[in-house]
Protein backbone atom coordinates (compact mmCIF):
# COMPACT_ATOMS: atom_id res chain seq x y z
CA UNK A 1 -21.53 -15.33 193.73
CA UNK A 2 -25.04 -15.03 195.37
CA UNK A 3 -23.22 -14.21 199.03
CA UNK A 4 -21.33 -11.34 197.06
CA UNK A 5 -24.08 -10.29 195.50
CA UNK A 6 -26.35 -10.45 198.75
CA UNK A 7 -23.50 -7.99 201.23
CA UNK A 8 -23.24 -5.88 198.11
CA UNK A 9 -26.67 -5.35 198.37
CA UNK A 10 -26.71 -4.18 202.10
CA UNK A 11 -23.09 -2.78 201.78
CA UNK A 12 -25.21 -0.45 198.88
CA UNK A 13 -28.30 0.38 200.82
CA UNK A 14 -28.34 3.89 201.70
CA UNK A 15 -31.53 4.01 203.46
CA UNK A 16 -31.10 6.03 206.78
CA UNK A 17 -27.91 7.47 206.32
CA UNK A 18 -29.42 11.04 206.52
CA UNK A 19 -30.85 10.24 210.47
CA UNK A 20 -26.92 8.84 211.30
CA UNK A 21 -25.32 12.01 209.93
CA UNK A 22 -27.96 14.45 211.35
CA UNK A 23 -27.32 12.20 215.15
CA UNK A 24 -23.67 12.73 214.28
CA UNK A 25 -23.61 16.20 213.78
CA UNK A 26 -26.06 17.07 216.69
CA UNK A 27 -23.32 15.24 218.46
CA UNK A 28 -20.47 17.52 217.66
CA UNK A 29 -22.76 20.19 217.83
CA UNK A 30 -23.66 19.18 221.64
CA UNK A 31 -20.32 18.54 222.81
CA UNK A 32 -19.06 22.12 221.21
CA UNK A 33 -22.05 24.09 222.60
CA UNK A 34 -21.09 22.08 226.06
CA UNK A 35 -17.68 23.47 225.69
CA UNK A 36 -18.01 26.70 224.75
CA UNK A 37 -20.95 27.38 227.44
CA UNK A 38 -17.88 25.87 229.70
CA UNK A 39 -15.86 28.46 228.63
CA UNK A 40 -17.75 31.24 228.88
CA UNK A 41 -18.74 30.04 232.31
CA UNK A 42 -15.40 29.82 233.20
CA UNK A 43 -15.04 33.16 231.77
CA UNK A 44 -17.33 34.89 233.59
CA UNK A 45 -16.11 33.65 236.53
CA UNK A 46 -12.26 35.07 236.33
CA UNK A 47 -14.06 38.58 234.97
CA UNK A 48 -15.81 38.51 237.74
CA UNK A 49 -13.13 37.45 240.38
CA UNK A 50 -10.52 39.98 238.55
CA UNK A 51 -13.33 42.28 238.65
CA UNK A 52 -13.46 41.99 242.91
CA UNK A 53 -9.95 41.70 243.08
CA UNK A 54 -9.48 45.32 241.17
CA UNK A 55 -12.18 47.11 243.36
CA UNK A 56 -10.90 45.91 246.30
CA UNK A 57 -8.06 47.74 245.80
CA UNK A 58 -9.94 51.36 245.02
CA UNK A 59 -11.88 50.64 248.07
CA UNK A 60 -8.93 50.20 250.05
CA UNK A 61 -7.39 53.23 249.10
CA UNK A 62 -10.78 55.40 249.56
CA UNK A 63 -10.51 53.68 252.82
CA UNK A 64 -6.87 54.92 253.44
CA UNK A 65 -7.99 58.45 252.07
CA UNK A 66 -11.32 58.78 254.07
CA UNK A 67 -9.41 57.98 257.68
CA UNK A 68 -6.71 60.30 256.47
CA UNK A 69 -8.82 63.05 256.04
CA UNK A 70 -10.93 62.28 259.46
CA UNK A 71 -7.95 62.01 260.99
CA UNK A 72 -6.85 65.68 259.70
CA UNK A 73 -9.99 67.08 261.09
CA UNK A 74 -9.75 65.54 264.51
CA UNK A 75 -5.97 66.97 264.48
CA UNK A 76 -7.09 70.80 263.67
CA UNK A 77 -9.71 69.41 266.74
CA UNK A 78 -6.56 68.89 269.11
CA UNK A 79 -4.76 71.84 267.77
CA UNK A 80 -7.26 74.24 268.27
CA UNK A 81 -8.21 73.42 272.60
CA UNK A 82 -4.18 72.92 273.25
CA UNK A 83 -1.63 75.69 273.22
CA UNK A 84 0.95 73.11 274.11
CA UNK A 85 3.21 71.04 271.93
CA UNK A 86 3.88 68.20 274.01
CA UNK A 87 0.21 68.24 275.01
CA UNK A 88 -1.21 67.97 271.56
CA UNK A 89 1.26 65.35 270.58
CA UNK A 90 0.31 63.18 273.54
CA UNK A 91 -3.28 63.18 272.83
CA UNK A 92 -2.51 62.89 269.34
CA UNK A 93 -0.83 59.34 270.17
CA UNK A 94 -3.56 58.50 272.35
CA UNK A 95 -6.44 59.59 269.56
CA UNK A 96 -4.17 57.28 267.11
CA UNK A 97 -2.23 55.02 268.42
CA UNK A 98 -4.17 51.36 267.83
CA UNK A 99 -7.41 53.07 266.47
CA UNK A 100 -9.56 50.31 264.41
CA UNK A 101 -11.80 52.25 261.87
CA UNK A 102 -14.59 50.11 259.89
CA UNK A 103 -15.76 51.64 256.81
CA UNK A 104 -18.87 50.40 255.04
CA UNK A 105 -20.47 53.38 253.54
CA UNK A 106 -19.63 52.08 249.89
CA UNK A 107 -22.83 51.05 246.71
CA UNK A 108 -23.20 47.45 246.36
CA UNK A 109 -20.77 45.72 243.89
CA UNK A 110 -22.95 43.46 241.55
CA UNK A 111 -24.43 42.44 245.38
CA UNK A 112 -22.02 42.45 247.17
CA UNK A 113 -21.13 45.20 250.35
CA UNK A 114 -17.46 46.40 250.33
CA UNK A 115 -15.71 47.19 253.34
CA UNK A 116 -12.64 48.53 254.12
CA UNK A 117 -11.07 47.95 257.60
CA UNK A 118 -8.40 50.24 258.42
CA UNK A 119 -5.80 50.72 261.36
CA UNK A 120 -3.36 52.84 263.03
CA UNK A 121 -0.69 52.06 264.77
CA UNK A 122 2.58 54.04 266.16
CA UNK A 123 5.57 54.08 263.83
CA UNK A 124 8.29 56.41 265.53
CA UNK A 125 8.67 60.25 266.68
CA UNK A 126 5.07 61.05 266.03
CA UNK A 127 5.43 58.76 262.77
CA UNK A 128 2.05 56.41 262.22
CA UNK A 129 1.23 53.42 259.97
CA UNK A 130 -1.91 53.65 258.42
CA UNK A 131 -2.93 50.34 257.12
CA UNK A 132 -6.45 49.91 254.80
CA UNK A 133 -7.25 46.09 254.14
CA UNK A 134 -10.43 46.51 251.11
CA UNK A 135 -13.03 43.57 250.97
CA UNK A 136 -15.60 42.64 248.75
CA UNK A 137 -16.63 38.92 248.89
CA UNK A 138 -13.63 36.74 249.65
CA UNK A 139 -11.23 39.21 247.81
CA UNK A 140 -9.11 41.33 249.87
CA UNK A 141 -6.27 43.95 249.03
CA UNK A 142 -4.17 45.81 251.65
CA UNK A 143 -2.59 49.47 251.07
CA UNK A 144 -0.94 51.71 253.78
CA UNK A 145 0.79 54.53 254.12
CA UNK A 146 3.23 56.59 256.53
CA UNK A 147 2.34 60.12 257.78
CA UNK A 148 4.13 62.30 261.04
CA UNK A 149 2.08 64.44 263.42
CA UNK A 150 3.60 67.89 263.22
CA UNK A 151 3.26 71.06 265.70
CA UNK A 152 2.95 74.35 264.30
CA UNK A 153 3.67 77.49 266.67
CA UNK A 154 0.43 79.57 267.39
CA UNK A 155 2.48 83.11 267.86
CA UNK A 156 2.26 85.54 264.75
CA UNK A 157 4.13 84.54 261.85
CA UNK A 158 6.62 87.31 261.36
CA UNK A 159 9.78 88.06 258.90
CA UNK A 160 13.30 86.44 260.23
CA UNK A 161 15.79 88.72 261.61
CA UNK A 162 18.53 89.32 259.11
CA UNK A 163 22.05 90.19 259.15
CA UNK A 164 24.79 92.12 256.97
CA UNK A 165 26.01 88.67 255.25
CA UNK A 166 25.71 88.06 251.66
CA UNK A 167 25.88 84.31 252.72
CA UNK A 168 24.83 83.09 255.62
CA UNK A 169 25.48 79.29 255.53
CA UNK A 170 24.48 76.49 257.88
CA UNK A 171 27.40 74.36 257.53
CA UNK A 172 30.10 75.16 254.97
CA UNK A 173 30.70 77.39 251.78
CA UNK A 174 32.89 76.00 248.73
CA UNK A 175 34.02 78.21 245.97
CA UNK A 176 35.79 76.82 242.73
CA UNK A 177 36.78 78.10 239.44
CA UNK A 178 36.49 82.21 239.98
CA UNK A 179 33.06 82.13 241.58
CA UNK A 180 33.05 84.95 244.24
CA UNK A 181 31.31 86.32 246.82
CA UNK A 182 31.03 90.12 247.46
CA UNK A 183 30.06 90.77 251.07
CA UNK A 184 30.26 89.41 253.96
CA UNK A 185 29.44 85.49 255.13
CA UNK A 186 28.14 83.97 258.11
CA UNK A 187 28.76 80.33 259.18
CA UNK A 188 27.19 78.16 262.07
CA UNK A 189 29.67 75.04 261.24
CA UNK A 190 26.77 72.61 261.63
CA UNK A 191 28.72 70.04 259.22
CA UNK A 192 26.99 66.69 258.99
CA UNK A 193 28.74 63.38 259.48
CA UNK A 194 30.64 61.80 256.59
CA UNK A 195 29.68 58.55 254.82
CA UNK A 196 27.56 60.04 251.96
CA UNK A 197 29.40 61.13 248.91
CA UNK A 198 26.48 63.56 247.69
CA UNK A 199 27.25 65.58 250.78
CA UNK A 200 29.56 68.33 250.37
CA UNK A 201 29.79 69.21 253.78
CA UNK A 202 30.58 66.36 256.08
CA UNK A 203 32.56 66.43 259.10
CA UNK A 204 35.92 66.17 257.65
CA UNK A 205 35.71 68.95 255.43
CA UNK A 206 37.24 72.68 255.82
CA UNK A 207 34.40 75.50 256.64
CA UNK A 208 35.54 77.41 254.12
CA UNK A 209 36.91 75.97 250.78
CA UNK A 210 38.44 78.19 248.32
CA UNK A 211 40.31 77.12 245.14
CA UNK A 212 40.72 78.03 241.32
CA UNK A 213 42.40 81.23 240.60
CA UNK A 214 42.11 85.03 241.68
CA UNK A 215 42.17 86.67 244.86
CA UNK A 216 38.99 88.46 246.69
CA UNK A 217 36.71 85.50 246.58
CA UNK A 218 35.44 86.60 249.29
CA UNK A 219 35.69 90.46 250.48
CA UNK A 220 34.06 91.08 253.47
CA UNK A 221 34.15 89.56 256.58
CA UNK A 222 34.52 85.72 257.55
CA UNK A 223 32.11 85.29 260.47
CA UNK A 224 31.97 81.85 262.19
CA UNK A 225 29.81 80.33 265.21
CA UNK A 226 31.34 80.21 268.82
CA UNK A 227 29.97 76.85 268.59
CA UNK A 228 31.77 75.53 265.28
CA UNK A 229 33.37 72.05 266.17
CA UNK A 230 35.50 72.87 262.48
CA UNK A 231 36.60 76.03 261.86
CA UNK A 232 39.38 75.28 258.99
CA UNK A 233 39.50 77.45 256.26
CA UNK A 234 41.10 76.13 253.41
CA UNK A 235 42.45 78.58 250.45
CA UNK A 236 44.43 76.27 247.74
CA UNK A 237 46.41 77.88 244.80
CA UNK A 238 47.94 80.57 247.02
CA UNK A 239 44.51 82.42 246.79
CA UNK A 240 44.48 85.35 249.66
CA UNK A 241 41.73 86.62 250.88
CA UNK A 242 41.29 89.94 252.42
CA UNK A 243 40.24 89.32 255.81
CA UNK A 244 41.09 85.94 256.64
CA UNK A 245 40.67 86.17 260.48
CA UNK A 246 37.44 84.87 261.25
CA UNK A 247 35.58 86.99 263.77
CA UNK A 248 33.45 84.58 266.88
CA UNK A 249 30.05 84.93 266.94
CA UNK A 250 26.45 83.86 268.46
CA UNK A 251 25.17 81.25 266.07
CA UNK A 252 21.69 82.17 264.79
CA UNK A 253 19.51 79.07 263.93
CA UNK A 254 17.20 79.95 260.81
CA UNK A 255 15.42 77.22 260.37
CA UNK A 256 13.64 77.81 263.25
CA UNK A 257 12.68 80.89 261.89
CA UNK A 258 10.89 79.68 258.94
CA UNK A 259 7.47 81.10 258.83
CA UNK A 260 4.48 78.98 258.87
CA UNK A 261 3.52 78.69 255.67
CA UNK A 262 -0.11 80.15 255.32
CA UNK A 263 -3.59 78.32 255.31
CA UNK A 264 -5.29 79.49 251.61
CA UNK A 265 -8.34 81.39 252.14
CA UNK A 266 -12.14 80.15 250.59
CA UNK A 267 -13.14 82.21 247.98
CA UNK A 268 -16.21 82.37 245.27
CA UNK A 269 -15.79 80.31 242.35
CA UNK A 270 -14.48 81.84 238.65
CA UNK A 271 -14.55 79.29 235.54
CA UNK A 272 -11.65 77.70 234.30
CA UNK A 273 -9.56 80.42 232.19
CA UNK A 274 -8.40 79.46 229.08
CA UNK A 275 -6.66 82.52 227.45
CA UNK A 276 -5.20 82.08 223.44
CA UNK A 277 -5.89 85.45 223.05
CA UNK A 278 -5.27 88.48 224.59
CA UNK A 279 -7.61 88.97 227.64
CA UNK A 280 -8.34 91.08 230.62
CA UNK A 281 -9.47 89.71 234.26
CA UNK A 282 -11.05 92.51 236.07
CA UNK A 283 -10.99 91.72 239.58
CA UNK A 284 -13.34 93.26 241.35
CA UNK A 285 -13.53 90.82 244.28
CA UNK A 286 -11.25 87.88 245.47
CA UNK A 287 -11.94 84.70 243.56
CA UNK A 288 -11.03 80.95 243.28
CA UNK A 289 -9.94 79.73 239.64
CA UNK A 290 -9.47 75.94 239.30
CA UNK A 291 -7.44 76.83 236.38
CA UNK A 292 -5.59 79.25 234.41
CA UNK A 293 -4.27 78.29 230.98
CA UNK A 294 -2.34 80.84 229.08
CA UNK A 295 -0.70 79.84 225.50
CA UNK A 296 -0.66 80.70 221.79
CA UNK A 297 2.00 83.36 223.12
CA UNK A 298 -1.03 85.60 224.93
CA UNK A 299 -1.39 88.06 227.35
CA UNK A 300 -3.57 87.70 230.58
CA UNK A 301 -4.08 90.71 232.36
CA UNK A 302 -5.16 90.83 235.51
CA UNK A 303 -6.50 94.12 236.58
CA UNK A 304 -6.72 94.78 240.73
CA UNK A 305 -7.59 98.30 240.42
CA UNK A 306 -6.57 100.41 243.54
CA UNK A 307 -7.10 98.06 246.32
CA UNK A 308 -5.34 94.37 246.88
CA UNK A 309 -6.63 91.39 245.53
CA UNK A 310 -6.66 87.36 246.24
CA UNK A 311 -6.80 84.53 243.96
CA UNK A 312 -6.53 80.75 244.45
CA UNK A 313 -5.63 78.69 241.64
CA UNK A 314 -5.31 74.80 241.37
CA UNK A 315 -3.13 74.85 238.31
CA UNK A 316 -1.25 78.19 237.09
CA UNK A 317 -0.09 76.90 232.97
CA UNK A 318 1.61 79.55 231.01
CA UNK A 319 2.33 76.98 228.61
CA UNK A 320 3.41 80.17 226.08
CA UNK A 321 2.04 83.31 227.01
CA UNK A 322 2.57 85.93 230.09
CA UNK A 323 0.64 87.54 233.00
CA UNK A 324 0.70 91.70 233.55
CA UNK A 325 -0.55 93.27 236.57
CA UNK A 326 -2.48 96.52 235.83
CA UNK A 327 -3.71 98.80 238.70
CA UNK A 328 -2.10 100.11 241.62
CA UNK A 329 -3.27 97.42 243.97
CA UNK A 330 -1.09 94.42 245.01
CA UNK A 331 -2.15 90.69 243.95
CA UNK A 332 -1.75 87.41 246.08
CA UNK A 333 -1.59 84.47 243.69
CA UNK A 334 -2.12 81.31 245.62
CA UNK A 335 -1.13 77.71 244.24
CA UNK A 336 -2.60 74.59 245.22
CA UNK A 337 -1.22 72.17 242.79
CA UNK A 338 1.17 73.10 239.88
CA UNK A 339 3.06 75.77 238.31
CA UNK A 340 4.28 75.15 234.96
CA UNK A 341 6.36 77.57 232.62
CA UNK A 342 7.06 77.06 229.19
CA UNK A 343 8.32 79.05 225.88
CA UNK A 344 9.59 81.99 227.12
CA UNK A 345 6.74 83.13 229.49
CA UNK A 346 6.73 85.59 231.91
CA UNK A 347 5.13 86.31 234.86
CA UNK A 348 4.94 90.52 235.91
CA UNK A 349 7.84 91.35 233.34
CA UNK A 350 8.99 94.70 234.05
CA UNK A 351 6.68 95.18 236.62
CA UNK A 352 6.56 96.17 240.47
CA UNK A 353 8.15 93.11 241.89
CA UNK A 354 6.58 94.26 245.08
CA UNK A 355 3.08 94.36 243.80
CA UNK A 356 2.80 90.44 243.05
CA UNK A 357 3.11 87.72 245.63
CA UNK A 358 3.18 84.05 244.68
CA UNK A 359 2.09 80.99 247.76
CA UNK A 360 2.94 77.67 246.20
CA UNK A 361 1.77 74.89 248.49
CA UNK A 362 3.66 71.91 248.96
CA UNK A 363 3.47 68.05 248.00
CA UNK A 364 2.49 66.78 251.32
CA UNK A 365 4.89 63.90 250.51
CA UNK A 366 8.69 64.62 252.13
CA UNK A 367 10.08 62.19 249.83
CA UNK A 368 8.51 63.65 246.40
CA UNK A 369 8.78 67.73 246.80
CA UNK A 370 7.40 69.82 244.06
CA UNK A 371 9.73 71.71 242.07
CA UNK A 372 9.93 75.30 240.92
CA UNK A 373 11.94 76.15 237.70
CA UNK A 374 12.69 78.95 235.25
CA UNK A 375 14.43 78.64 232.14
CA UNK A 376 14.88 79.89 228.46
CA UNK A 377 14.33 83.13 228.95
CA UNK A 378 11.46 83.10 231.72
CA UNK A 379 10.92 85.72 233.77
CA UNK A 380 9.00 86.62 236.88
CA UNK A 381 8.88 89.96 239.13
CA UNK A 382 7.50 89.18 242.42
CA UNK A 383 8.01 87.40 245.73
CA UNK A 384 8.03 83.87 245.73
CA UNK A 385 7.00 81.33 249.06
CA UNK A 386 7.29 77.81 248.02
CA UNK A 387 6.16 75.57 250.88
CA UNK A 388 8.60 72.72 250.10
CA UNK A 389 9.40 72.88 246.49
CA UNK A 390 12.91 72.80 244.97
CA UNK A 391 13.58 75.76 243.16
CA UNK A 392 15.55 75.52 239.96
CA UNK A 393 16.37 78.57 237.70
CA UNK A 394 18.94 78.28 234.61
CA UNK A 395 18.95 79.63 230.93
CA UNK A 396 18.99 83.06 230.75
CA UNK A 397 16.43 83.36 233.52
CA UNK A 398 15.65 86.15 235.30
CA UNK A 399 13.86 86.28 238.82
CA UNK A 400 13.59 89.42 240.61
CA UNK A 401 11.53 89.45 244.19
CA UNK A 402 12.14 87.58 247.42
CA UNK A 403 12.49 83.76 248.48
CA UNK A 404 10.95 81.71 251.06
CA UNK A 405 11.87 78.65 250.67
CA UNK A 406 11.12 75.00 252.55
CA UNK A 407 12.90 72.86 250.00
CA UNK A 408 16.40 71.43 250.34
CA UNK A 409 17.81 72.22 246.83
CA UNK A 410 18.13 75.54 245.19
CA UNK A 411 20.42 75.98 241.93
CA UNK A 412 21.18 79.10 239.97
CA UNK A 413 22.86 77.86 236.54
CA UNK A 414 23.41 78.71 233.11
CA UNK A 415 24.11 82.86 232.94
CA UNK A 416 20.68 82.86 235.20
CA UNK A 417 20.10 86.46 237.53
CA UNK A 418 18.18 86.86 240.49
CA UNK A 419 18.28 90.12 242.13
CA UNK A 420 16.51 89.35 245.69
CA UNK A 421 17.09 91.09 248.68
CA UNK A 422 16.74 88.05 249.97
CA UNK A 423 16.53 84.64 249.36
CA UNK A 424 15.51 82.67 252.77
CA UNK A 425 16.13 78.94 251.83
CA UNK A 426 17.92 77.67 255.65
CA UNK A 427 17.09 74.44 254.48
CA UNK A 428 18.52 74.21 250.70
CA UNK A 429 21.99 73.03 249.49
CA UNK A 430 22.16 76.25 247.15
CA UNK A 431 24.13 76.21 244.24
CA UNK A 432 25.43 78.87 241.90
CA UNK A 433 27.21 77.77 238.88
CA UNK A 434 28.36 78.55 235.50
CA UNK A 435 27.89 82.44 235.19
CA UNK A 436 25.20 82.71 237.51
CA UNK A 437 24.58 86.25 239.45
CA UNK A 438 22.85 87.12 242.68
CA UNK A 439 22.14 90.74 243.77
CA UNK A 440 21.34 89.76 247.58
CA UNK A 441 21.85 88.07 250.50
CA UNK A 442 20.98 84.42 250.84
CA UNK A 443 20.57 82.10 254.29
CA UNK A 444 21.00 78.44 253.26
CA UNK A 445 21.89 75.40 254.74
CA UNK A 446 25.22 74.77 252.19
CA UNK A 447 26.53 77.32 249.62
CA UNK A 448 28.73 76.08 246.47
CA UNK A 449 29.97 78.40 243.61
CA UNK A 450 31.52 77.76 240.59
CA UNK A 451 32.66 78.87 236.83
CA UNK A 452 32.46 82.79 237.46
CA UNK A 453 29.37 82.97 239.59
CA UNK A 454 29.08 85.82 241.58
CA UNK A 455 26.52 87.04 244.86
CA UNK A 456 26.90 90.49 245.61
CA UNK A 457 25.54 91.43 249.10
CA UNK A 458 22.36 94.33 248.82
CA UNK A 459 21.98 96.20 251.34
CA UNK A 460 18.28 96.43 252.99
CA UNK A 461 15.86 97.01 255.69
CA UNK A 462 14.05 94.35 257.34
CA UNK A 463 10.76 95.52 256.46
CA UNK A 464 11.63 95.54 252.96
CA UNK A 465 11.54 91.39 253.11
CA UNK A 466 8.11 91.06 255.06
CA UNK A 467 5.27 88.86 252.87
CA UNK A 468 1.66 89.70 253.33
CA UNK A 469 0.91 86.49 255.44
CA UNK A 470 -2.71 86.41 255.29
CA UNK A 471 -4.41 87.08 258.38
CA UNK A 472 -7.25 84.89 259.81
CA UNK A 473 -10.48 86.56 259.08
CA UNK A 474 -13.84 86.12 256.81
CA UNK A 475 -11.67 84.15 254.41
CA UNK A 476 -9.98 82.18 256.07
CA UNK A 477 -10.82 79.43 258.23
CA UNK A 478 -10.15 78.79 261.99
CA UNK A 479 -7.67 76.42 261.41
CA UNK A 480 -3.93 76.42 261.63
CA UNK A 481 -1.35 78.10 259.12
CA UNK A 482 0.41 74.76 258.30
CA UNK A 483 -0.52 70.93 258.06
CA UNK A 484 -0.31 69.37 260.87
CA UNK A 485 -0.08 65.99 259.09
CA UNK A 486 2.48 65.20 256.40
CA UNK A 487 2.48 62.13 254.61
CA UNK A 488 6.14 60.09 254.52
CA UNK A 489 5.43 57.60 252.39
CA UNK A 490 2.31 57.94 249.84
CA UNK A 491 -0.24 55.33 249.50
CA UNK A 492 0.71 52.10 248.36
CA UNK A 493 -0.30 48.25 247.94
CA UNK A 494 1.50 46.79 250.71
């Protein structure tokens, strides 16, 4: 009884309990803090490596875009002291061809100096691969792109010559359902080899297609190349055309008649215009807008006075709303970046077609072109040169002006009309489908018609289809009308 009685006693003494349970929980509280500073050590770590790893990759791309643009200026160099093609692409090769460019002109990151090394090196026909490896610390990334070295002729831009066709076709025509074609046509034969089923015209196919129904799908003239390796004409459903005999003649190639596309002039700076309401622009000297935004269904008018105007604008949005010339001056609207049509805008409606003149630059990029379209019920009245963009216009559309065109696709759909003395596409697969009307003569690369579209030849003097190519002066700098570097194949991680 007394042993019981003596461990109950010390089994029941409570005296320093409160020191074990304050050592216990400084304990737990240790090891957590230890844990948890771990963590957020750890943490900062990986923020701070992910951190690198993303800015390496900005400063291999500013890398990328810095050379490009040095490279540019050492091409417009070149271009300028050698009338020569072959000359200026040699030294081009030789200016490129294995350069090693070291760029370190970046701010510290968090200590740290970022570099980006970047190299050229031969990648075809006057093709280069520009590769930009981005450092900071021991992170690297690597982008590169692809660009070409192109040669622009020095002599005078100037208008093609143009013919009495109402289709002048690179390689075939095809017409189905009752589309026709009223006037004459004009074929080199230059049909491409087979093996792609998105090409109409391969090197099995007729010249000339013709089926559906009717007779007088085509009423003028059937004039082929001397050179044509093909010269079928095919006419299925006992369709008969009126002058069947094709007449031999001198091929004419067009796209080597596509103008330069101009170099934009430098203006004076205008602010940003955002028109919801009804507003007039009173030019009274050439200017450069970054923007013009036109919506809320309002009218921008743009007045030139008596004497012909310039703007340059980055982005042209009628989002809802329309443009109106007023004076008796013309107006050169240059694009740099985007067009964009919505609603039912218009652009000129009812106007002097021959008073407005539209430049829309290209993409740079040959495998991304930009695109031109008009639809529900858009409308412009001018002349159009779209450096490489795809043109587009279907709805009820109505376009009336002349085309330059660089772009390799140009459809007319959906009851659209387009009344242009000419439309000058020699690289575009044209279409013209369901309903579609042309008042014209076009000079394309393909031609297909469908459904009861119908071009009916214009006739017109060559001066009528001349664009005011700007001239170099004050404006304009000393620098040739075109790129002379165009990028294949954008900037990427590699």
């Amino acid at each position: 009884m007394r042993r019981f009685v003596f461990y109950n006693k010390y089994f029941k003494n409570e005296h320093g309990l409160s020191l074990f349970i304050v050592l216990l929980v400084l304990v737990v509280i240790s090891i957590m803090g230890i844990s948890l500073m771990s963590m957020a050590t750890s943490n900062i770590k990986m923020n701070a490596s992910n951190r690198d790893y993303q800015s390496t990759y900005y400063i291999a791309e500013a890398g990328a875009t810095k050379v490009l643009y040095d490279i540019e200026k050492e091409l417009e160099r070149l271009y300028n002291e050698n009338e020569n093609k072959d000359d200026f692409l040699e030294l081009a090769r030789y200016e490129l061809d294995g350069k090693v460019i070291i760029y370190n002109k970046f701010e510290k990151s968090f200590g740290k100096k970022p570099i980006a090394t970047v190299t050229v090196k031969k990648n075809g026909d006057n093709a280069y691969l520009l590769t930009s490896v981005g450092k900071i610390g021991n992170s690297t990334r690597t982008v590169e792109t692809i660009f070409v070295v192109k040669w622009t002729s020095k002599a005078t831009p100037t208008s093609p010559i143009f013919t009495n066709r109402a289709v002048y076709s690179d390689s075939c025509i095809e017409l189905t359902g009752s589309a026709s074609i009223d006037g004459n046509v004009g074929l080199n034969g230059n049909l491409r080899s087979s093996g792609n089923a998105n090409l109409r015209c391969t090197k099995n196919s007729p010249l000339i297609s013709v089926s559906g129904g009717g007779n007088k799908r085509i009423s003028g003239n059937i004039y082929i190349s001397k050179d044509a390796i093909n010269k079928e004409i095919m006419l299925h459903n006992n369709i008969v055309l009126p002058n069947p005999k094709p007449i031999m003649t001198d091929s004419i190639n067009y796209k080597e008649l596509m103008p330069a596309f101009p170099l934009f002039p430098n203006l004076s700076r205008h602010p940003i215009i955002d028109c919801n309401r009804n507003f007039t622009l009173v030019l009274n000297q050439d200017y450069y807008i970054p923007e013009i935004n036109i919506f809320s269904n309002s009218q921008l008018n743009i007045n030139v006075g008596n004497s012909d105007k310039e703007i340059v604008v980055d982005n042209l949005n009628i989002t809802n709303g329309h443009i109106n010339l007023l004076g008796s001056g013309k107006l050169i609207i240059y694009v740099t970046k985007e067009i964009t049509l919505g609603a039912a805008s218009t652009i000129n409606e009812n106007g002097d077609s021959n008073q407005l003149t539209v430049y829309y630059k290209g993409s740079r990029y040959t495998t991304s072109p930009k695109e031109f379209t008009l639809g529900g019920s858009q409308k412009m009245f001018g002349s159009l040169f779209a450096e490489d963009a795809n043109i587009r216009f279907t709805a009820g559309s109505v376009f009336q002006g002349n085309i330059y065109s660089g772009g390799t696709s140009f459809i007319i759909d959906g009851s659209a009309n387009a009344k242009s003395k000419v439309i000058f596409a020699p690289n575009a697969d044209f279409q013209l489908l369901s309903g579609a009307s042309i008042k014209g003569s076009i000079i394309v690369n393909s031609f297909y018609g469908s459904g009861g579209s119908k071009i009916t030849f214009e006739q017109f003097d060559g001066d009528d289809f001349e664009l005011p190519l700007p001239e170099v002066g004050s404006n304009h700098a000393n620098s040739p009308s075109t790129e002379l570097l165009s990028i294949v194949k954008p900037i990427k991680e590699k």
